[in-house]
Protein backbone atom coordinates (compact mmCIF):
# COMPACT_ATOMS: atom_id res chain seq x y z
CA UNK A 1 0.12 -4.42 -9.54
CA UNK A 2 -0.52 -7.46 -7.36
CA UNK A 3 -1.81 -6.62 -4.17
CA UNK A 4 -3.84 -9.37 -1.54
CA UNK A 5 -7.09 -9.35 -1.73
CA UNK A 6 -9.40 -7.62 1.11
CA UNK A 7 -12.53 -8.85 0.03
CA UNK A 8 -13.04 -11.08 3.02
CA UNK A 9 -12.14 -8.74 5.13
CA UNK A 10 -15.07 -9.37 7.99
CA UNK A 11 -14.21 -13.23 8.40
CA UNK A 12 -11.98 -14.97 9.69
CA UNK A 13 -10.74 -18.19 7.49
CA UNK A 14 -10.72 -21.79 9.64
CA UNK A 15 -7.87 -21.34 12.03
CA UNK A 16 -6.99 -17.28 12.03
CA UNK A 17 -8.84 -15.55 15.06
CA UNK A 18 -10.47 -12.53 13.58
CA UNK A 19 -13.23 -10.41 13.76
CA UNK A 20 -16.37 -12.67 12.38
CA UNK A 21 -19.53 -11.45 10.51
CA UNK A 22 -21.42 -10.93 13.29
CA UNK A 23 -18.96 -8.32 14.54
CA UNK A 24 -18.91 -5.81 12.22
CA UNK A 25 -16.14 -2.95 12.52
CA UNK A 26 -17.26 0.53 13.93
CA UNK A 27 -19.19 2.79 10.93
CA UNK A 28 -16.39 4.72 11.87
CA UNK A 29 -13.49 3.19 9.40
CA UNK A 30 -16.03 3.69 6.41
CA UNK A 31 -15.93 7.39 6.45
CA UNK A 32 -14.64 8.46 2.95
CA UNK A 33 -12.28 11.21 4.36
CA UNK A 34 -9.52 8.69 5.47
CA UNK A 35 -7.27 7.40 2.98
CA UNK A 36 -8.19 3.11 1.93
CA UNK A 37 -11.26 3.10 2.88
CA UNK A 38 -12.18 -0.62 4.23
CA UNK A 39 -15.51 -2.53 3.09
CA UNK A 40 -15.96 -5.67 4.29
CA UNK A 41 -17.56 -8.69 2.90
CA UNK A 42 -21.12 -10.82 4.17
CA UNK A 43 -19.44 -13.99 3.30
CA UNK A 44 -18.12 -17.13 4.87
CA UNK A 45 -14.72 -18.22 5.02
CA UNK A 46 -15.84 -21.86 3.02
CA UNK A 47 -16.98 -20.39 -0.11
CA UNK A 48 -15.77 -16.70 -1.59
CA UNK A 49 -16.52 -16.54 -5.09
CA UNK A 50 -13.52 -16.07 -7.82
CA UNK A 51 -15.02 -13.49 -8.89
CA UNK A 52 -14.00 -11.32 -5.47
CA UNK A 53 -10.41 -12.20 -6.63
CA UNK A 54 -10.15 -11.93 -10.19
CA UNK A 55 -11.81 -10.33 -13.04
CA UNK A 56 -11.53 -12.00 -16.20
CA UNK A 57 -8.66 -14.02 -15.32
CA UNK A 58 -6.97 -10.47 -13.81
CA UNK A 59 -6.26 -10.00 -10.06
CA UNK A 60 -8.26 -7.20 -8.88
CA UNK A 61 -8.31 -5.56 -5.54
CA UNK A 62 -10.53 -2.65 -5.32
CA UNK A 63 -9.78 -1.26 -1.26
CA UNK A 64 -5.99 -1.12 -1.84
CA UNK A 65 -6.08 -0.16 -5.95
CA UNK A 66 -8.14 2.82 -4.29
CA UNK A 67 -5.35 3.20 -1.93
CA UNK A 68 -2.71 3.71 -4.46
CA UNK A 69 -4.77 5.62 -6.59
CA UNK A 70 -4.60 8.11 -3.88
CA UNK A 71 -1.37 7.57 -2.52
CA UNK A 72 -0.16 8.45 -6.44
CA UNK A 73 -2.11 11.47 -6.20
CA UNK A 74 -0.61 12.96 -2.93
CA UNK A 75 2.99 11.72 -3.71
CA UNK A 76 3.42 12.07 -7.40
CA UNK A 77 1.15 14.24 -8.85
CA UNK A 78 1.39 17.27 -5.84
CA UNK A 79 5.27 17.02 -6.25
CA UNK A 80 5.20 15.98 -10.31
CA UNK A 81 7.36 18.38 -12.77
CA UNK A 82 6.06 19.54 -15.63
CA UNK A 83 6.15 16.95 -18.38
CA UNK A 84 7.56 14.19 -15.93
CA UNK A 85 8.22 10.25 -17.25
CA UNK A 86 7.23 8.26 -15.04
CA UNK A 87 7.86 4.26 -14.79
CA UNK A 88 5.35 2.21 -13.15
CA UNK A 89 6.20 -1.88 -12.83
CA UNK A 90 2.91 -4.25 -12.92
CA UNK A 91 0.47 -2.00 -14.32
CA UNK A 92 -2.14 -4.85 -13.27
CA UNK A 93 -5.56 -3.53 -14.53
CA UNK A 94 -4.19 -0.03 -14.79
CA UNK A 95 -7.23 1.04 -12.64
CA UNK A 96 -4.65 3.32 -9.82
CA UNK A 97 -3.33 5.14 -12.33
CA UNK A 98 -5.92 5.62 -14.45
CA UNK A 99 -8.28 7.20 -11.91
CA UNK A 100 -5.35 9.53 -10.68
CA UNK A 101 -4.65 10.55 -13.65
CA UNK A 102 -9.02 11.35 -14.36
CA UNK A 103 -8.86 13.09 -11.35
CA UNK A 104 -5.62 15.25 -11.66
CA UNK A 105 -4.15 17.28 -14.07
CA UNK A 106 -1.04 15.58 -14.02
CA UNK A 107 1.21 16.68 -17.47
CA UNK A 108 3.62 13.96 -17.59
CA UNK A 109 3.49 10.39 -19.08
CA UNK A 110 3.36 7.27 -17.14
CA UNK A 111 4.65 4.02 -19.07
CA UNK A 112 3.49 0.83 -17.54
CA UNK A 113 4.88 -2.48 -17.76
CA UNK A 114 2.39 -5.71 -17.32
CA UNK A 115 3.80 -9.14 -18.72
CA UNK A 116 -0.02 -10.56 -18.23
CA UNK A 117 -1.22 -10.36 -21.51
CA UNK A 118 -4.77 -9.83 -20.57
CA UNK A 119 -4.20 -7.73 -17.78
CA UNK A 120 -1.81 -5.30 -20.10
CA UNK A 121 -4.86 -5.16 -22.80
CA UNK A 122 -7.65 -4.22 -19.99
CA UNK A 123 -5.46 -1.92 -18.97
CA UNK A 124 -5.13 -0.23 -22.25
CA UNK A 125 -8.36 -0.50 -23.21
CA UNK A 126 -9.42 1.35 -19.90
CA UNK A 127 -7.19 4.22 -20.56
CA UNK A 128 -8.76 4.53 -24.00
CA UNK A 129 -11.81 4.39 -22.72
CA UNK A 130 -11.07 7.55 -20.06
CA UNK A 131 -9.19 9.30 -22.50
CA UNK A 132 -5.48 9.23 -20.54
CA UNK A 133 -4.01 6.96 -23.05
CA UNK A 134 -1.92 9.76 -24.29
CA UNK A 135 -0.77 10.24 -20.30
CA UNK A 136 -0.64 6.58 -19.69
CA UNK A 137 1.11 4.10 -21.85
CA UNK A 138 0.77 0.45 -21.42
CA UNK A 139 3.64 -1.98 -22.45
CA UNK A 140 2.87 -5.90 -22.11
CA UNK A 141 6.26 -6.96 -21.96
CA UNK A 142 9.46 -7.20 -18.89
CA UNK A 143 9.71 -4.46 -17.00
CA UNK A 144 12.89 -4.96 -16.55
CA UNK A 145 14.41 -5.16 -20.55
CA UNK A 146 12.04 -1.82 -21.25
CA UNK A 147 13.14 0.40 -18.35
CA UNK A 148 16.56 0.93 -20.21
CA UNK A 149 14.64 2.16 -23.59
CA UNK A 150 12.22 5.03 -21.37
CA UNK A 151 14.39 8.08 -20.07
CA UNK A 152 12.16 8.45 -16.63
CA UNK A 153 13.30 9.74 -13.32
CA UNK A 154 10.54 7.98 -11.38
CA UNK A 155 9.70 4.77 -10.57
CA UNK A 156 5.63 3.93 -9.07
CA UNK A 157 4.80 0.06 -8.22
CA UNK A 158 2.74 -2.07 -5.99
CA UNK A 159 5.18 -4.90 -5.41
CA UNK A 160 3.74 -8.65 -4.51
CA UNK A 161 4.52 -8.27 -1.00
CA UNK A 162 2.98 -11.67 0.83
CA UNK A 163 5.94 -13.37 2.48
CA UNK A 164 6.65 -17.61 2.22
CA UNK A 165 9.08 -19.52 2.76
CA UNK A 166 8.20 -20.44 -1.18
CA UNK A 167 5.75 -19.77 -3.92
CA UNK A 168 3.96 -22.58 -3.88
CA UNK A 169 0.68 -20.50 -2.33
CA UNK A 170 -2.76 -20.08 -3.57
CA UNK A 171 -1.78 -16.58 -5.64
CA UNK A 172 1.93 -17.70 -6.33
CA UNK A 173 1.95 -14.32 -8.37
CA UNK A 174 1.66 -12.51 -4.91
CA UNK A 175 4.46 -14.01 -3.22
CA UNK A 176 7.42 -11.13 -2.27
CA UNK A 177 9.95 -13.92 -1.50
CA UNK A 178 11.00 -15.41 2.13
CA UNK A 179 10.12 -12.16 3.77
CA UNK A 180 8.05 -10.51 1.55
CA UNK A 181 10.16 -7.79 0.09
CA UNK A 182 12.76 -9.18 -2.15
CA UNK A 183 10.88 -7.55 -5.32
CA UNK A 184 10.62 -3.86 -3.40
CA UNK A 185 14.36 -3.94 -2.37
CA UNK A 186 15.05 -5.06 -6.32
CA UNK A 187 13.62 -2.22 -7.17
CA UNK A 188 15.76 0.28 -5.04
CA UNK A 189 18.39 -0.79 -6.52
CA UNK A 190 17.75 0.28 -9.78
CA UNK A 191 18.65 4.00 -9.19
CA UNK A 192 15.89 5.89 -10.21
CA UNK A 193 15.65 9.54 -8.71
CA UNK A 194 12.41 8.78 -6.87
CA UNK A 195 10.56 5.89 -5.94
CA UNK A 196 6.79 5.67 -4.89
CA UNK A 197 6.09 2.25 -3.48
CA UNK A 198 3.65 0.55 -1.11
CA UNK A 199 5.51 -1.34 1.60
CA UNK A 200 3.43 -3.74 4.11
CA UNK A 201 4.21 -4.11 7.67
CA UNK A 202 4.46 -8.07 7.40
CA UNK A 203 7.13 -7.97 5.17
CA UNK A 204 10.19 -6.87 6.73
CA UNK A 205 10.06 -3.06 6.52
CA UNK A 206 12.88 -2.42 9.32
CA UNK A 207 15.55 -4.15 6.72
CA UNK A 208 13.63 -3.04 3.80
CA UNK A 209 13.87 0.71 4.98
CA UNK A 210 17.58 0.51 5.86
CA UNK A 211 18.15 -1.01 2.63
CA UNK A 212 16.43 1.77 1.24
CA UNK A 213 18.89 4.07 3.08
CA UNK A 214 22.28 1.81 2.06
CA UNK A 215 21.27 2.94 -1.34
CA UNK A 216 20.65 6.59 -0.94
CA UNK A 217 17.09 7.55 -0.25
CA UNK A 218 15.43 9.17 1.86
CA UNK A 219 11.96 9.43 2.89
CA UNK A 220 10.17 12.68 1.58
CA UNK A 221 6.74 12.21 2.63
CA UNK A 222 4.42 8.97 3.12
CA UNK A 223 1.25 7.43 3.80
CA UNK A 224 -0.06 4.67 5.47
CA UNK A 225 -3.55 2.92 6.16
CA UNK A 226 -4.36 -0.15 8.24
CA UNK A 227 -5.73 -3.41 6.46
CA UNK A 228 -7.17 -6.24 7.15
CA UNK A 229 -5.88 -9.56 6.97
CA UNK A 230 -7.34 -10.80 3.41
CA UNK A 231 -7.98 -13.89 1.83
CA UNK A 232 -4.66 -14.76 0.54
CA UNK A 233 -2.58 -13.71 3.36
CA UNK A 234 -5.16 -15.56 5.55
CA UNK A 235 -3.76 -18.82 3.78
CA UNK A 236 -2.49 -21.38 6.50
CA UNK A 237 0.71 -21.65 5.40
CA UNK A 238 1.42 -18.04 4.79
CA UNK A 239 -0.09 -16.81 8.32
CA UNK A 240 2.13 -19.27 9.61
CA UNK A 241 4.63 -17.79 8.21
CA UNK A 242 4.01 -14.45 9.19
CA UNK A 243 3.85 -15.40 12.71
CA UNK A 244 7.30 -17.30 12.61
CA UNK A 245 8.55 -13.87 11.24
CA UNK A 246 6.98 -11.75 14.07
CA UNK A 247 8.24 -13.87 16.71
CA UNK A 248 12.00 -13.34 14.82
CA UNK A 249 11.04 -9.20 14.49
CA UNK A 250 10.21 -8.99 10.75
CA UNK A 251 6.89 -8.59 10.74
CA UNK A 252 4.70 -6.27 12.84
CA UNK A 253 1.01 -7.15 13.02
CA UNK A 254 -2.41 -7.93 15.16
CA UNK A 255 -3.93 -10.60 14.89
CA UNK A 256 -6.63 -9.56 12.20
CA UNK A 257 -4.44 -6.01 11.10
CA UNK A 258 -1.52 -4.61 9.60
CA UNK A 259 -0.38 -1.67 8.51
CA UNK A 260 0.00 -0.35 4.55
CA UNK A 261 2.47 2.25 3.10
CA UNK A 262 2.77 4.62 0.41
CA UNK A 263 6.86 6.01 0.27
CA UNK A 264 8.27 8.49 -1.62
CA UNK A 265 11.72 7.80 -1.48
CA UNK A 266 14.17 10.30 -3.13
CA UNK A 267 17.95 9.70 -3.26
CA UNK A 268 19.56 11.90 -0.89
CA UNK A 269 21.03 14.73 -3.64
CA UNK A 270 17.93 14.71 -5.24
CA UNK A 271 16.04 18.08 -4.69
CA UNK A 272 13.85 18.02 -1.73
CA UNK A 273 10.30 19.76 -1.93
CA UNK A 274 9.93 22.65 -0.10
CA UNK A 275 7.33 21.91 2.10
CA UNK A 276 7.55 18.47 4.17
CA UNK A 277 4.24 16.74 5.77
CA UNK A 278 3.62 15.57 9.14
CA UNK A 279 2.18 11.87 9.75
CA UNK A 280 2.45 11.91 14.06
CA UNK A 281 0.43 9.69 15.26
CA UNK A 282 -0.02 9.72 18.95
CA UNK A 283 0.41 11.25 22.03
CA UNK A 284 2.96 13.58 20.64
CA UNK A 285 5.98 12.93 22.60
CA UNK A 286 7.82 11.18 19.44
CA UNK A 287 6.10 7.99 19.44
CA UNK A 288 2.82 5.92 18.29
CA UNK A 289 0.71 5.24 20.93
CA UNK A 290 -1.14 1.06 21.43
CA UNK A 291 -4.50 3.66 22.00
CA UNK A 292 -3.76 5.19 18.61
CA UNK A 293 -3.31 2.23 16.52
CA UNK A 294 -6.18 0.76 18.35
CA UNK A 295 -8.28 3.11 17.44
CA UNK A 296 -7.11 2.95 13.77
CA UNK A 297 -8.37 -0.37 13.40
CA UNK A 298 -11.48 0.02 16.21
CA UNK A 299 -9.94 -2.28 18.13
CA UNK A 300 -10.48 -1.72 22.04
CA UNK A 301 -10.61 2.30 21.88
CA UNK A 302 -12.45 3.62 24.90
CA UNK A 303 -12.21 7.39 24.23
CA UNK A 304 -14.38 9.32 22.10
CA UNK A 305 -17.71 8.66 20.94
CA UNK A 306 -19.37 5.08 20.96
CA UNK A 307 -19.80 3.49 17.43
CA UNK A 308 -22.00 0.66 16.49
CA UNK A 309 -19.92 -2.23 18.29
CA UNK A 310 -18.95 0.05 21.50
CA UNK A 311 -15.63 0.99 20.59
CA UNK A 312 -14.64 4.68 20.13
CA UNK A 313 -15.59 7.21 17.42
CA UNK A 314 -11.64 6.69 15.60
CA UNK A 315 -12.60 8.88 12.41
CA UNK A 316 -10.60 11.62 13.33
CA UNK A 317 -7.37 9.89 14.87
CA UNK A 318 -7.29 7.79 11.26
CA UNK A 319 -7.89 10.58 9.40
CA UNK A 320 -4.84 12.53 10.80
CA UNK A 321 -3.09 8.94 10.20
CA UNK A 322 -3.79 8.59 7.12
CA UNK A 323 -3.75 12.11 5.16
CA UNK A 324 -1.05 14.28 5.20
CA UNK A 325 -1.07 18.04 6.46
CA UNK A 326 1.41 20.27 5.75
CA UNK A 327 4.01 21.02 8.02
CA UNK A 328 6.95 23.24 8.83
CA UNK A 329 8.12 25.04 5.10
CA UNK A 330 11.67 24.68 6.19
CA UNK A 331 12.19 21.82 7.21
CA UNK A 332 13.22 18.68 4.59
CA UNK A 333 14.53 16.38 7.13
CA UNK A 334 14.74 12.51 6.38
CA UNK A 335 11.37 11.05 7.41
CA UNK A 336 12.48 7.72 7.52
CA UNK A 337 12.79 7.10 11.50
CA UNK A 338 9.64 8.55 11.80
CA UNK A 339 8.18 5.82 8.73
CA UNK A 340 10.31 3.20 11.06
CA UNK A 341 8.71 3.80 13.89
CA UNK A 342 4.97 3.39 12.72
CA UNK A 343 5.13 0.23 10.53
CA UNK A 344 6.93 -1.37 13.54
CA UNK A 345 4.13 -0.51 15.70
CA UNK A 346 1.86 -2.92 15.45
CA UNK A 347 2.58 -5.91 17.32
């Protein structure tokens, strides 16, 4: 897993308006019932130490490893078989799945695939150390050569999603291609039953969604969080870039936010579960509301209790965001339209 960093989340980095230091956002975003939960940093956009971006020489993103962790949780393990194999590409520091799996009595085994060699031994060693090993099996070597050896219906990843016109950025390792999703929409192709994979809303997810449908999923259930704008997707070149691609209608963003996805995509024969979720966010006449995405990233919500910097109390409008609830027991409709229309929100 290679996800941008959020550890400068509170700055703004020379020439990307943004919320500074001295503006922090509401108390409202820190409350540990919504999904992601967002810390940001006390520190200038000069000088962030390595050591907010990598571990001993491994990438390491705590706010959206946490966000997987749970996204894996209410999308795998709550609709999981017993026994299932699982296939997860760029185990990273294995932290997602490991605390899952601590937390959950999942049955199955997960076999992850990390080429970095000291990622892939971190990773092991963690599992060891939590006693999942025997759940969670690491493999430091190609994905892509060791899928065809492990009989698994289900594939998890975290795909480098930060979009360039090439990889010559400061994390090359994070770059998604042109538009950011080249990697996720390999990864459909592959044909696995099910597919649980975070999608951002920078990186094409209107072309990355229908190609998701051209090759037979569906959308069974999802989550989503809002993020900051971190310190590799902050990079000149690559906010550039983003903003020639929102201008074209590939990438939906504020100026400091955008939106992250967990999908569970399931090809379309593939047995449905029997109760589907509901993620509306909004007024509730079918569509996402500026007021409610404003208030998911306390930007300029006037309803609702005052917070810290003035703006509204936006707890309970993220939490409904940001958590699933279940819904009608019947229905097992595609939820892809409904995915479409919130990562396209943001503009």
């Amino acid at each position: 897993m290679l996800p941008d960093s959020r550890a400068n989340a509170s700055v703004s980095p020379a020439g990307v308006r943004g919320r500074s230091a001295r503006s922090p956002l509401p108390k409202s975003l820190f409350k540990t019932q919504a999904v992601g939960t967002i810390i940001p940093q006390q520190h200038s956009a000069a000088h962030v130490p390595s050591s907010r971006h990598t571990r001993n020489d491994v990438f390491v993103c705590d706010e959206e490893s946490q966000f997987y962790s749970q996204c894996l949780e209410k999308l795998l393990v709550k609709n999981s078989s017993s026994n299932q194999t699982v296939i997860e590409f760029g185990s990273g520091d294995g932290s997602p799945v490991i605390n899952c799996l601590v937390q959950s009595q999942f049955s199955g085994v997960i076999h992850g695939f990390e080429l970095n060699q000291k990622a892939a031994a971190l990773a092991h060693s963690k599992a060891v150390e939590t006693h999942v090993s025997g759940r969670y099996k690491i493999h430091n070597s190609c994905f892509f050569q060791g899928m065809r050896d492990i009989p698994a219906s289900c594939l998890i990843a975290n795909p480098p999603y930060i979009p360039a016109p090439d990889n010559n950025i400061l994390m090359p390792a994070l770059h998604g291609g042109e538009d950011g999703a080249n990697l996720t929409r390999d990864l459909m192709t592959l044909g696995f039953d099910s597919a649980i994979l975070l999608m951002s809303s920078y990186a094409n997810p209107v072309d990355t969604l229908q190609h998701a449908r051209n090759h037979g999923y569906q959308v069974t259930d999802f989550v989503v969080t809002p993020m900051p704008f971190g310190y590799y997707s902050s990079e000149p070149k690559v906010k550039n870039w983003i903003w020639k691609m929102r201008a074209e209608g590939k990438a939906f963003c504020s100026d400091s936010w955008y939106l992250l996805a967990g999908v569970l995509f399931q090809k379309c024969q593939h047995n449905l579960p029997q109760k589907r979720k509901s993620h509306r966010v909004g007024n509730g006449n079918d569509h996402v509301s500026n007021d409610s995405l404003s208030a998911l990233t306390g930007e300029g919500h006037e309803n609702g209790a005052k917070g810290e910097t003035g703006n509204g109390d936006c707890s309970g409008l993220r939490h409904r965001y940001a958590t699933t609830a279940e819904g009608d027991a019947n229905a097992v409709e595609d939820q892809m339209d409904e995915l479409m229309k919130v990562m396209t929100a943001l503009r």
